[in-house]
PDB file of N, CA and C in Angstrom:
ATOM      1  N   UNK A   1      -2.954   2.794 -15.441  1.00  0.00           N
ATOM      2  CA  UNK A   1      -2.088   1.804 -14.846  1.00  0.00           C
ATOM      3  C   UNK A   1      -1.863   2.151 -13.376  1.00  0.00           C
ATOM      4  N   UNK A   2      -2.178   1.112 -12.439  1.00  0.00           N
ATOM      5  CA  UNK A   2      -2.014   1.408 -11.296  1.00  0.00           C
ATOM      6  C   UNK A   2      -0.558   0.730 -10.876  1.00  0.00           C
ATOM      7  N   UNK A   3       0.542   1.813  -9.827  1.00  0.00           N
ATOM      8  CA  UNK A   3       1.556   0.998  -9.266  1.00  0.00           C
ATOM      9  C   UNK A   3       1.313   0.757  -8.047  1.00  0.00           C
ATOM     10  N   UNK A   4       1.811  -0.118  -7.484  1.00  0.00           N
ATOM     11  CA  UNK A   4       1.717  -0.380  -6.001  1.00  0.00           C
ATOM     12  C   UNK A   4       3.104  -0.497  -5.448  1.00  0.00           C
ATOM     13  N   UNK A   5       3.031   0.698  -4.364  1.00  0.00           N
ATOM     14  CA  UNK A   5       4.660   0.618  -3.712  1.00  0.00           C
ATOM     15  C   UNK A   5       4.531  -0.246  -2.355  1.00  0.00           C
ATOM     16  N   UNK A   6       5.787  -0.362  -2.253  1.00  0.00           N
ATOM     17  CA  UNK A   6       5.704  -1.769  -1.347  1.00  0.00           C
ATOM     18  C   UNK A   6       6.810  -0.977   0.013  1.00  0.00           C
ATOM     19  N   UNK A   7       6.568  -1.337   1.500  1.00  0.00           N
ATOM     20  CA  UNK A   7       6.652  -0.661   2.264  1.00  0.00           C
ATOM     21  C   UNK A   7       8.259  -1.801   2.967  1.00  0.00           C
ATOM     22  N   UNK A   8       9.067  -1.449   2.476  1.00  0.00           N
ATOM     23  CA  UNK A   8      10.308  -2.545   2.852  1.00  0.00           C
ATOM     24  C   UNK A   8      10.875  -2.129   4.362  1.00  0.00           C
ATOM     25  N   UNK A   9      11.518  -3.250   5.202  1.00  0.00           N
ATOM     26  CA  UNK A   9      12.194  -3.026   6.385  1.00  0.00           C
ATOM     27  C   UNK A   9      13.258  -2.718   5.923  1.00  0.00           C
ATOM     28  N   UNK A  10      14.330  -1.710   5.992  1.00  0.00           N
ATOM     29  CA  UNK A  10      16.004  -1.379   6.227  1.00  0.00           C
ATOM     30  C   UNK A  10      16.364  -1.165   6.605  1.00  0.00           C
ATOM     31  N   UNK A  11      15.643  -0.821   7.794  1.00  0.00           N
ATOM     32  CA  UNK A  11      17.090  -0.856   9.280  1.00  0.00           C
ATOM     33  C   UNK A  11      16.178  -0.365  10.589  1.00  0.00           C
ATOM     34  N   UNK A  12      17.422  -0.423  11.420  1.00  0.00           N
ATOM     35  CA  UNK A  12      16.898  -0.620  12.785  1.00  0.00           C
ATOM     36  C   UNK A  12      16.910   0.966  13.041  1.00  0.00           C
ATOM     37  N   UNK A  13      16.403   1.624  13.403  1.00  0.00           N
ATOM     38  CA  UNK A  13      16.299   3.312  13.870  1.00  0.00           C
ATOM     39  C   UNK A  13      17.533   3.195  15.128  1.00  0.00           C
ATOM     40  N   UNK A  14      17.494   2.510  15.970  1.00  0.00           N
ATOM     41  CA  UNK A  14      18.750   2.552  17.000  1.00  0.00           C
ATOM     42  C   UNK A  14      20.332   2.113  16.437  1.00  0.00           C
ATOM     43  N   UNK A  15      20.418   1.619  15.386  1.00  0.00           N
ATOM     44  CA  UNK A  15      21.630   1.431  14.711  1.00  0.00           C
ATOM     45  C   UNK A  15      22.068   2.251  13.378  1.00  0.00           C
ATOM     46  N   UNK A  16      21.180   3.416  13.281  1.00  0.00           N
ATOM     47  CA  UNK A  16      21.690   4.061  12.455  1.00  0.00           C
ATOM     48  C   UNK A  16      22.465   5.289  13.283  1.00  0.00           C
ATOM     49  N   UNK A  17      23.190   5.832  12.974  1.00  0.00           N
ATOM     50  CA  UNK A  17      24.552   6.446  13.295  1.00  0.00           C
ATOM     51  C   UNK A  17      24.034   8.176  12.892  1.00  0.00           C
ATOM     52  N   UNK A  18      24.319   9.017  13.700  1.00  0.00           N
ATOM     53  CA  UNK A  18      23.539  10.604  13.411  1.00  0.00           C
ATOM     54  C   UNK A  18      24.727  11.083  12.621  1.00  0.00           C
ATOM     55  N   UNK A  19      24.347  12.077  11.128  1.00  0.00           N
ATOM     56  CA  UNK A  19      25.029  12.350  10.623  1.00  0.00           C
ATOM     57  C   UNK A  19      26.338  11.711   9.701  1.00  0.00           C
ATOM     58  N   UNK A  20      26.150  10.467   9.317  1.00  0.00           N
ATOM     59  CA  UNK A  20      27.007   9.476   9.112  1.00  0.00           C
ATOM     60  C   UNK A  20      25.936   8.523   7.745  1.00  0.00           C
ATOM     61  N   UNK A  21      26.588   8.228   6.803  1.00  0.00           N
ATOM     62  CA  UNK A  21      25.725   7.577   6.131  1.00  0.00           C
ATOM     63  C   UNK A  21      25.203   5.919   6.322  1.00  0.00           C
ATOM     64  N   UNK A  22      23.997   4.956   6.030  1.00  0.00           N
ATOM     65  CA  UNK A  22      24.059   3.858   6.170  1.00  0.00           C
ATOM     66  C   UNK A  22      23.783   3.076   4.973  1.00  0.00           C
ATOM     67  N   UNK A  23      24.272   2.138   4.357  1.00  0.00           N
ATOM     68  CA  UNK A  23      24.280   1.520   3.232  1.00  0.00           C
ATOM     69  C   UNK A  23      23.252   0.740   2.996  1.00  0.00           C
ATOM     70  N   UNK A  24      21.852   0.895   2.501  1.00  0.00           N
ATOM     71  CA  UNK A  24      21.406  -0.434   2.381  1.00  0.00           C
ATOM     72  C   UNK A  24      20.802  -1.223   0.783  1.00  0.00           C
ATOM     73  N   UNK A  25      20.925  -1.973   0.618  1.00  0.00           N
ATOM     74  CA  UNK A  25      20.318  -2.544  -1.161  1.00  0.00           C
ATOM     75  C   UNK A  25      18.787  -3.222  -0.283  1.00  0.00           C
ATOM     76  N   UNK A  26      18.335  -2.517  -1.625  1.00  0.00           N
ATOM     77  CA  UNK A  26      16.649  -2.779  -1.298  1.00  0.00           C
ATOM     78  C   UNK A  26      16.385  -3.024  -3.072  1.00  0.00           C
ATOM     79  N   UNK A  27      16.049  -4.221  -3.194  1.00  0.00           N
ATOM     80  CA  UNK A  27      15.362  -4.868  -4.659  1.00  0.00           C
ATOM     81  C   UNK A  27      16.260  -4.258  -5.858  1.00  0.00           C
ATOM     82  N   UNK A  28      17.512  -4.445  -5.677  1.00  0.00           N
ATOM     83  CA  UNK A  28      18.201  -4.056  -6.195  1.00  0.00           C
ATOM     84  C   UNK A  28      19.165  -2.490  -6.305  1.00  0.00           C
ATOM     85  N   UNK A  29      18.049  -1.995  -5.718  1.00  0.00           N
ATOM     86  CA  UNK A  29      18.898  -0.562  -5.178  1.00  0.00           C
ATOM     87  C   UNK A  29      19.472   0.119  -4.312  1.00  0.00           C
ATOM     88  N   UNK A  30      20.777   0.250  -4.724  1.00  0.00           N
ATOM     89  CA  UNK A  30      21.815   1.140  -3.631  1.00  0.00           C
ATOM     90  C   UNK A  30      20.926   1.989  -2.979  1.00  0.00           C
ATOM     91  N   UNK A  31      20.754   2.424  -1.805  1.00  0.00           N
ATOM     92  CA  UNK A  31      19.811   3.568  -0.814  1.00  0.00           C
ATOM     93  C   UNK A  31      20.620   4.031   0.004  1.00  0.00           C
ATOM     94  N   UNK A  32      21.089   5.460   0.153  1.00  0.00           N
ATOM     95  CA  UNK A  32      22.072   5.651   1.348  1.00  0.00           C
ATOM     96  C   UNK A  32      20.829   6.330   2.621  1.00  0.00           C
ATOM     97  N   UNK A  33      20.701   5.460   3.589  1.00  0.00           N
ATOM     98  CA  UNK A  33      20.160   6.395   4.825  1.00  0.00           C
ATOM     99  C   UNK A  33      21.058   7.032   5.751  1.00  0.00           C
ATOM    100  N   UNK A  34      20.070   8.559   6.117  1.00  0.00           N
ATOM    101  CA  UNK A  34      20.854   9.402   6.967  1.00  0.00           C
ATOM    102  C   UNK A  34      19.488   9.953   8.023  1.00  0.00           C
ATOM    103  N   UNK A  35      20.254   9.715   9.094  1.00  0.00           N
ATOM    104  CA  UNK A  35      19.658  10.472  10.355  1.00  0.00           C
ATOM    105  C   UNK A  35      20.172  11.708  10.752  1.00  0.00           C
ATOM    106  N   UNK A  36      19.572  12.694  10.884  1.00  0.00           N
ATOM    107  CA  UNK A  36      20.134  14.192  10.869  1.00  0.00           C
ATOM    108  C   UNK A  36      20.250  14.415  12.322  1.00  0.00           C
ATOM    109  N   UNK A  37      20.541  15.397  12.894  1.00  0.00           N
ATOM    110  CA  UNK A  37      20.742  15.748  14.288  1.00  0.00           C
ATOM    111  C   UNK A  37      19.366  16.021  14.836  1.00  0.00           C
ATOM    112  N   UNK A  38      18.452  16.330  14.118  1.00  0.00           N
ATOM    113  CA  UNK A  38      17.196  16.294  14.511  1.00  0.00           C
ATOM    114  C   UNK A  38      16.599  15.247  14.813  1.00  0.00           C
ATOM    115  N   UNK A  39      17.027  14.357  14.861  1.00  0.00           N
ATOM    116  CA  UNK A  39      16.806  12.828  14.294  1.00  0.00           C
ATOM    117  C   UNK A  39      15.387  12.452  13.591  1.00  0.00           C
ATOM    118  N   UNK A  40      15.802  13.085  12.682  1.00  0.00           N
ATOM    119  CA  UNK A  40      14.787  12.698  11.192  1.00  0.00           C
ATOM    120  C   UNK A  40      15.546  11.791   9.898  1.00  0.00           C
ATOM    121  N   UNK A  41      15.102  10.856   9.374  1.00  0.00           N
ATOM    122  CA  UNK A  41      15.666   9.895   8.529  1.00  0.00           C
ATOM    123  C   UNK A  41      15.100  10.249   6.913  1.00  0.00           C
ATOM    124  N   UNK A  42      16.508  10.283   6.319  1.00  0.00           N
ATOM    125  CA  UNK A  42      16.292  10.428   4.787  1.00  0.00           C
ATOM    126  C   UNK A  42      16.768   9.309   4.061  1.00  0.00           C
ATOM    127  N   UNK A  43      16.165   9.087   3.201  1.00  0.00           N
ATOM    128  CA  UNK A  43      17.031   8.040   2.101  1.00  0.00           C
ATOM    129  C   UNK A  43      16.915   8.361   0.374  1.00  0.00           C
ATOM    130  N   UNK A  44      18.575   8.151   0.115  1.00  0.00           N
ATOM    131  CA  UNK A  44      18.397   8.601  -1.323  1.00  0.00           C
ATOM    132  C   UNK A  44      19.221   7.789  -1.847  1.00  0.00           C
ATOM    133  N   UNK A  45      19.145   7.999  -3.155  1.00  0.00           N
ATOM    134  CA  UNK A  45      20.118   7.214  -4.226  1.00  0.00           C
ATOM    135  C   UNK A  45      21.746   7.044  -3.880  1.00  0.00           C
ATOM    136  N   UNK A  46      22.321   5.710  -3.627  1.00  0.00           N
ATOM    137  CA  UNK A  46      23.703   6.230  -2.714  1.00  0.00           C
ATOM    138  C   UNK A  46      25.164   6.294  -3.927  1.00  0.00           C
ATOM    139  N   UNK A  47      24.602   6.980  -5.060  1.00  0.00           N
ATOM    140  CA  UNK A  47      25.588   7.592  -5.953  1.00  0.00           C
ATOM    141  C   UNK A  47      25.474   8.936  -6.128  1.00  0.00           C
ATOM    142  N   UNK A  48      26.411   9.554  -6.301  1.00  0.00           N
ATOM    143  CA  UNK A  48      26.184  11.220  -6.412  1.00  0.00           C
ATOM    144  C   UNK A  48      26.509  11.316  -7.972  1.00  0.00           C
ATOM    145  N   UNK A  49      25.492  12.118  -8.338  1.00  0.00           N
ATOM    146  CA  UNK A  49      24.796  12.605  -9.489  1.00  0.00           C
ATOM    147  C   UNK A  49      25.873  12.844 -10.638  1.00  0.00           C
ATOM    148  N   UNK A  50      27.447  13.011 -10.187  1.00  0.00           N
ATOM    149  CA  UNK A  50      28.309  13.636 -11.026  1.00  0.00           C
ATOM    150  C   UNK A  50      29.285  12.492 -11.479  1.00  0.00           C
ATOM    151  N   UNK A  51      29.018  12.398 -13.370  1.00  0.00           N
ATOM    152  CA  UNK A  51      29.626  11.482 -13.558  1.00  0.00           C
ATOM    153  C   UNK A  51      30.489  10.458 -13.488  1.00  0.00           C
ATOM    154  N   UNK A  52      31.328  10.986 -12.567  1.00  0.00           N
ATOM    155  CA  UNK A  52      33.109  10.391 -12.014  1.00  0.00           C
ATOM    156  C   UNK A  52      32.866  10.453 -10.450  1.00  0.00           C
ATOM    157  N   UNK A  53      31.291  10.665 -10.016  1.00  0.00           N
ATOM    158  CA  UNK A  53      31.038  11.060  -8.231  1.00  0.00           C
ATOM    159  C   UNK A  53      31.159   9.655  -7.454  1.00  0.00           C
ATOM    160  N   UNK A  54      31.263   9.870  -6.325  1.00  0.00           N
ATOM    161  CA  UNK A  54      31.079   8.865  -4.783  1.00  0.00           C
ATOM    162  C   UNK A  54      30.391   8.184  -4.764  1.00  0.00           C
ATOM    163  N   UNK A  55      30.190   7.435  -3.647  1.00  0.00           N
ATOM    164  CA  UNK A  55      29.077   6.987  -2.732  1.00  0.00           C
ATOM    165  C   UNK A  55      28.570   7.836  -1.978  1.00  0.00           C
ATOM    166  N   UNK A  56      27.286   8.077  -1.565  1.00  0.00           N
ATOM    167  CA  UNK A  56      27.268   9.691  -1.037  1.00  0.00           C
ATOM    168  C   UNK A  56      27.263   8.450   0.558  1.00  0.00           C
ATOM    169  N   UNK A  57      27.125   7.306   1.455  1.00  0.00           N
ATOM    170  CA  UNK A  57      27.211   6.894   1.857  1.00  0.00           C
ATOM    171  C   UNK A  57      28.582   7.428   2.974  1.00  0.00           C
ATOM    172  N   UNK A  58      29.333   7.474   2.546  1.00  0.00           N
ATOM    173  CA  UNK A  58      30.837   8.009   2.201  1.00  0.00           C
ATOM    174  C   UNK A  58      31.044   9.647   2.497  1.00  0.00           C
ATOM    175  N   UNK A  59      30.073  10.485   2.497  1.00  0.00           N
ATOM    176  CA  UNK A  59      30.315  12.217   2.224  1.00  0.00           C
ATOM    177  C   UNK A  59      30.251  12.562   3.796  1.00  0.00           C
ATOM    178  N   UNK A  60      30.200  14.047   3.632  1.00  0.00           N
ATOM    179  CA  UNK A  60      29.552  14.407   4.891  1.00  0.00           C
ATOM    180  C   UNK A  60      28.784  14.784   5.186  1.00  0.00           C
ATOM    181  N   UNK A  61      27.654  15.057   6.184  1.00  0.00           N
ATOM    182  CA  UNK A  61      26.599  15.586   6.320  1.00  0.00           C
ATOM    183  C   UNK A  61      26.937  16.511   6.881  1.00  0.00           C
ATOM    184  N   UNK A  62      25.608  17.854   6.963  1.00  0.00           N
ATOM    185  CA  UNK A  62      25.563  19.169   7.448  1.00  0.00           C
ATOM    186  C   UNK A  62      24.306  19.793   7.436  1.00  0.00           C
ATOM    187  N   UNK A  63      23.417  19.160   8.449  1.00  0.00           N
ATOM    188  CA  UNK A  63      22.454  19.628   8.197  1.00  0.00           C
ATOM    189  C   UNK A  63      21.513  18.790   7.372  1.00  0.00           C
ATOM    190  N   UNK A  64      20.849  18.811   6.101  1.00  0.00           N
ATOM    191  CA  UNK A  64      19.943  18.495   5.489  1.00  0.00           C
ATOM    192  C   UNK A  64      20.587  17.995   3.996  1.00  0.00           C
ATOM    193  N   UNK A  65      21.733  18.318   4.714  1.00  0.00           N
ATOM    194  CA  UNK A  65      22.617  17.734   2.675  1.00  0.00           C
ATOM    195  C   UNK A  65      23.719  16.790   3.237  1.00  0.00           C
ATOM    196  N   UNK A  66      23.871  16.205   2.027  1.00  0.00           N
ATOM    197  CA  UNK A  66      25.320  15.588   2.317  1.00  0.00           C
ATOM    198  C   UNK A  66      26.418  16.367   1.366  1.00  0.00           C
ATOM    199  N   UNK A  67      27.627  15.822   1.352  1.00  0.00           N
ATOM    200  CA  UNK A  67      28.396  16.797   0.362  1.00  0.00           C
ATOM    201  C   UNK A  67      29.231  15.076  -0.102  1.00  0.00           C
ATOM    202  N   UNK A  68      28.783  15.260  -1.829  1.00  0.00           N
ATOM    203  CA  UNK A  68      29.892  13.995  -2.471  1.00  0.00           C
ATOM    204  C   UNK A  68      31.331  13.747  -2.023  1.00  0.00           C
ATOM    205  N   UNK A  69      31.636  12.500  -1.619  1.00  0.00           N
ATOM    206  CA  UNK A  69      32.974  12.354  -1.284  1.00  0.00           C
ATOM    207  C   UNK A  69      34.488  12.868  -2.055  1.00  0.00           C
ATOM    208  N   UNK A  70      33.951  12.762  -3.654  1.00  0.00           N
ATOM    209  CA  UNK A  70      34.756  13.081  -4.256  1.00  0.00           C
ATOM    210  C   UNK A  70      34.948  14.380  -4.942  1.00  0.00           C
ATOM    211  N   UNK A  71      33.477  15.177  -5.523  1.00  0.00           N
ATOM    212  CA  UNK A  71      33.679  16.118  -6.021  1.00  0.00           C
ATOM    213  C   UNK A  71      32.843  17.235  -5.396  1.00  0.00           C
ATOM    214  N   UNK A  72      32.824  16.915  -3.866  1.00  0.00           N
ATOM    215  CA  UNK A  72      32.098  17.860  -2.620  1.00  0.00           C
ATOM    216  C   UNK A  72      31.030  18.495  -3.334  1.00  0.00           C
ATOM    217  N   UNK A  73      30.140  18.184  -3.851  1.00  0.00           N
ATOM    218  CA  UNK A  73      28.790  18.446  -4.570  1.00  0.00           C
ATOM    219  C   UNK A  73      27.866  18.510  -3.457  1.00  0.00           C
ATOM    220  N   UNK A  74      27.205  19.703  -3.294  1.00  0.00           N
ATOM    221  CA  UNK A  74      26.241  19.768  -1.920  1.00  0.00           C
ATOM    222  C   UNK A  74      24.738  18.887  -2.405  1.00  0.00           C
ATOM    223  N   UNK A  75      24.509  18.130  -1.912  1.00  0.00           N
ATOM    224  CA  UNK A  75      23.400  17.354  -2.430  1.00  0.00           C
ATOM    225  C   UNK A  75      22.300  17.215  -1.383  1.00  0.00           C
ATOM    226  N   UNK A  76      21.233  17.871  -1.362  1.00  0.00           N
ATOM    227  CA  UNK A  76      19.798  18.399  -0.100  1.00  0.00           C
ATOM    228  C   UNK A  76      19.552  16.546  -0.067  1.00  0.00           C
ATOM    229  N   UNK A  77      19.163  16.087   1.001  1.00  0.00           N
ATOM    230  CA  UNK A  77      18.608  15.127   1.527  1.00  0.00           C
ATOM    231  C   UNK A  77      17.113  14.957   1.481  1.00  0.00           C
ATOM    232  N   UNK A  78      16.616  16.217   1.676  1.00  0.00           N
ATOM    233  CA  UNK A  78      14.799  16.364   1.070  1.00  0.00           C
ATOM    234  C   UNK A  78      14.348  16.082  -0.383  1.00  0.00           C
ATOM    235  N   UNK A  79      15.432  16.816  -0.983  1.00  0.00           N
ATOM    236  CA  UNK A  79      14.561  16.782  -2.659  1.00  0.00           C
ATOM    237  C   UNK A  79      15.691  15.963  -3.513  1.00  0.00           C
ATOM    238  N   UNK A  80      16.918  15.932  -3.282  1.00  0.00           N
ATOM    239  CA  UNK A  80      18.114  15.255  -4.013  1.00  0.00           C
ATOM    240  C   UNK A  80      18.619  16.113  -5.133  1.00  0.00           C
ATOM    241  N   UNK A  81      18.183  17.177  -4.901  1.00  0.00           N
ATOM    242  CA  UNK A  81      18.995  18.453  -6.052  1.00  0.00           C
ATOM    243  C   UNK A  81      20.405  18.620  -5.500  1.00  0.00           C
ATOM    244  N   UNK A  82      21.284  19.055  -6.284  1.00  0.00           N
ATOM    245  CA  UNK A  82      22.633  19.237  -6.340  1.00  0.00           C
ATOM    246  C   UNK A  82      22.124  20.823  -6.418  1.00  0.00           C
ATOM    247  N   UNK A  83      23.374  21.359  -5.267  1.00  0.00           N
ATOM    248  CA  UNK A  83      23.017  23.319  -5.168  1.00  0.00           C
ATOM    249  C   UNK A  83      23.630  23.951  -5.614  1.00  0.00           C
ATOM    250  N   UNK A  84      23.155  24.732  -6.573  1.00  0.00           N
ATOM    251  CA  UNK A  84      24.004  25.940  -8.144  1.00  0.00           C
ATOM    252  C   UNK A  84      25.350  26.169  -7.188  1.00  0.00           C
ATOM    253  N   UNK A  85      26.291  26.418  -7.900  1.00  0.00           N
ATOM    254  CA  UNK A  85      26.455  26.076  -9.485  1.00  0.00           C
ATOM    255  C   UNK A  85      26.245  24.861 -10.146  1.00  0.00           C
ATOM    256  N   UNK A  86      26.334  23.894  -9.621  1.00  0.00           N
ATOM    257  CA  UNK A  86      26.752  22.453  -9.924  1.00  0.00           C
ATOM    258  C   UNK A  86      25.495  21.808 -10.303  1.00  0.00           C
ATOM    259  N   UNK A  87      25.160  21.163 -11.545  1.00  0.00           N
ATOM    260  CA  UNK A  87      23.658  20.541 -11.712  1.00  0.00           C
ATOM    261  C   UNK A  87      23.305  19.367 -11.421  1.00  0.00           C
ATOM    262  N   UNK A  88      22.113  18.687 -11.127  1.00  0.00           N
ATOM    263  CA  UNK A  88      22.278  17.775 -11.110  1.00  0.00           C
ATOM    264  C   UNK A  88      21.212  16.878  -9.741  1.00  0.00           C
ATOM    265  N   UNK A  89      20.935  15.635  -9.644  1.00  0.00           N
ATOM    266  CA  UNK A  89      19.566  15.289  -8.754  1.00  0.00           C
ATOM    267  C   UNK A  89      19.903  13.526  -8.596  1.00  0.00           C
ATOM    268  N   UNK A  90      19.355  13.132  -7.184  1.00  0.00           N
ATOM    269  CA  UNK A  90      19.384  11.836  -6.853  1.00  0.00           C
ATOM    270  C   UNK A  90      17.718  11.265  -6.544  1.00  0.00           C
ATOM    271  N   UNK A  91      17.970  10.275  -6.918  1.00  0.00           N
ATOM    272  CA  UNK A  91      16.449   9.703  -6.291  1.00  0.00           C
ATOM    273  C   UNK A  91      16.173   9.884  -4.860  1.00  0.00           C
ATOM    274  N   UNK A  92      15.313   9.957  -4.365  1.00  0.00           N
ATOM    275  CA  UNK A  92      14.563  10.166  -2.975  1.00  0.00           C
ATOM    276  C   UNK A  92      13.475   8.862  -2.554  1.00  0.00           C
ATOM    277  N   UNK A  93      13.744   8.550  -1.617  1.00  0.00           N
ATOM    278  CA  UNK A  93      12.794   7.569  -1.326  1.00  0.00           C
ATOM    279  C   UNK A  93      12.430   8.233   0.510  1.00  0.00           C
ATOM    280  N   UNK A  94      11.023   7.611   0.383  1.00  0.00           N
ATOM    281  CA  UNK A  94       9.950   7.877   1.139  1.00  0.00           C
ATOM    282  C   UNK A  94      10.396   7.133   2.611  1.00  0.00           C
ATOM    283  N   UNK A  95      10.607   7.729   3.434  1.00  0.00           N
ATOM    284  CA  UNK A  95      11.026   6.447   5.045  1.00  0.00           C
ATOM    285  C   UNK A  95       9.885   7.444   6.048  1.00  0.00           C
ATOM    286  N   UNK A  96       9.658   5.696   6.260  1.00  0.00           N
ATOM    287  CA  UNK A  96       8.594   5.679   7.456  1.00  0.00           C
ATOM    288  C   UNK A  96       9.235   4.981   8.627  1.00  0.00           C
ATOM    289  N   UNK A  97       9.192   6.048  10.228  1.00  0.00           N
ATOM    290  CA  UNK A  97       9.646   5.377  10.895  1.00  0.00           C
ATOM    291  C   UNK A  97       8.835   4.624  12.043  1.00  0.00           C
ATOM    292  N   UNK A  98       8.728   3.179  12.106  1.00  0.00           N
ATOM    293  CA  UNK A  98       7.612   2.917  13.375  1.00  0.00           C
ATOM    294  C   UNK A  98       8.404   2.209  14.277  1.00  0.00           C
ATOM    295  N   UNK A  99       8.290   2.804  15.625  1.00  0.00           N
ATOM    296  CA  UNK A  99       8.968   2.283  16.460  1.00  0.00           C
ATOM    297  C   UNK A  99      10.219   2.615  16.151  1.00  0.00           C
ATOM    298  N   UNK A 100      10.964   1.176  16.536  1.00  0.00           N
ATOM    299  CA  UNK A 100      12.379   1.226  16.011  1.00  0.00           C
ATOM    300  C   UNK A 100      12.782   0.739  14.522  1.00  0.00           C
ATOM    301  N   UNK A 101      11.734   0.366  14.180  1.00  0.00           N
ATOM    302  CA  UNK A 101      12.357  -0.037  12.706  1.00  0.00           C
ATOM    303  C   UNK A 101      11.993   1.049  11.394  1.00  0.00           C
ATOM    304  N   UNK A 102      12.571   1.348  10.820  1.00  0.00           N
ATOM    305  CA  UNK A 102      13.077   1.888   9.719  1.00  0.00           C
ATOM    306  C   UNK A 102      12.190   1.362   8.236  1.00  0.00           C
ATOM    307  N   UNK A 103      11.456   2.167   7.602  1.00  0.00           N
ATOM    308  CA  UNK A 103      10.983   1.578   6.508  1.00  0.00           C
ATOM    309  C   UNK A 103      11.142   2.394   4.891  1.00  0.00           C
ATOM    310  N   UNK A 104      11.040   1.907   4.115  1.00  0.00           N
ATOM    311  CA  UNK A 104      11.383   2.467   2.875  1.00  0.00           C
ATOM    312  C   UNK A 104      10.361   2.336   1.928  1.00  0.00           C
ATOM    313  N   UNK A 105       9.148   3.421   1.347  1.00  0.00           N
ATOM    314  CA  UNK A 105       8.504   2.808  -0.002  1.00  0.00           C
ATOM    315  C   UNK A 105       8.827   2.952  -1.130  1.00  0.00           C
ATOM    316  N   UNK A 106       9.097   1.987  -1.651  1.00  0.00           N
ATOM    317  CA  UNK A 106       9.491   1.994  -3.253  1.00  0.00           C
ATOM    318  C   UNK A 106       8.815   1.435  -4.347  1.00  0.00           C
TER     319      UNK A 106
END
């Protein structure tokens, strides 16, 4: 079975905000994007992994993680693992940036 991922626009690279989360629904899915101080762009699942958790949209960043708004769960922006003690993983999606626009494959 072959899938074919599809290469979506979600945002403008000059309107995303460094260190700050951005909200976007793409084919139904919540995606939180983050631009790091490096200015490199991640996008992941914008719920945190812990049953009663945030919007990670909402947390703070530091670097390469965000931390859940509610139950400060360090959550990596590269792979979407939650960091021991605490268990736990978000989806990751793929961003391509050209130019100024912002892309997502899903």
């Amino acid at each position: 079975m072959i899938t074919t991922k599809t290469m979506t626009l979600a945002a403008h690279y000059s309107d995303l905000p460094v260190r700050t989360g951005y909200a976007v629904t793409i084919n139904d899915i919540d995606i939180a994007l983050f631009k790091v101080t490096n200015g490199k762009v991640y996008a992941i699942e914008n719920r945190s992994p812990h049953p009663k958790g945030g919007v990670l949209t909402e947390g703070l960043v530091s670097g390469e993680y965000v931390y859940c708004p509610v139950y400060d769960w360090k959550i990596s922006l590269v792979d979407g693992r939650v960091q021991a003690p605490d268990v736990g993983q978000v989806k990751t999606f793929q961003v391509e940036v050209e130019g100024d626009n912002v892309y997502i494959i899903i």
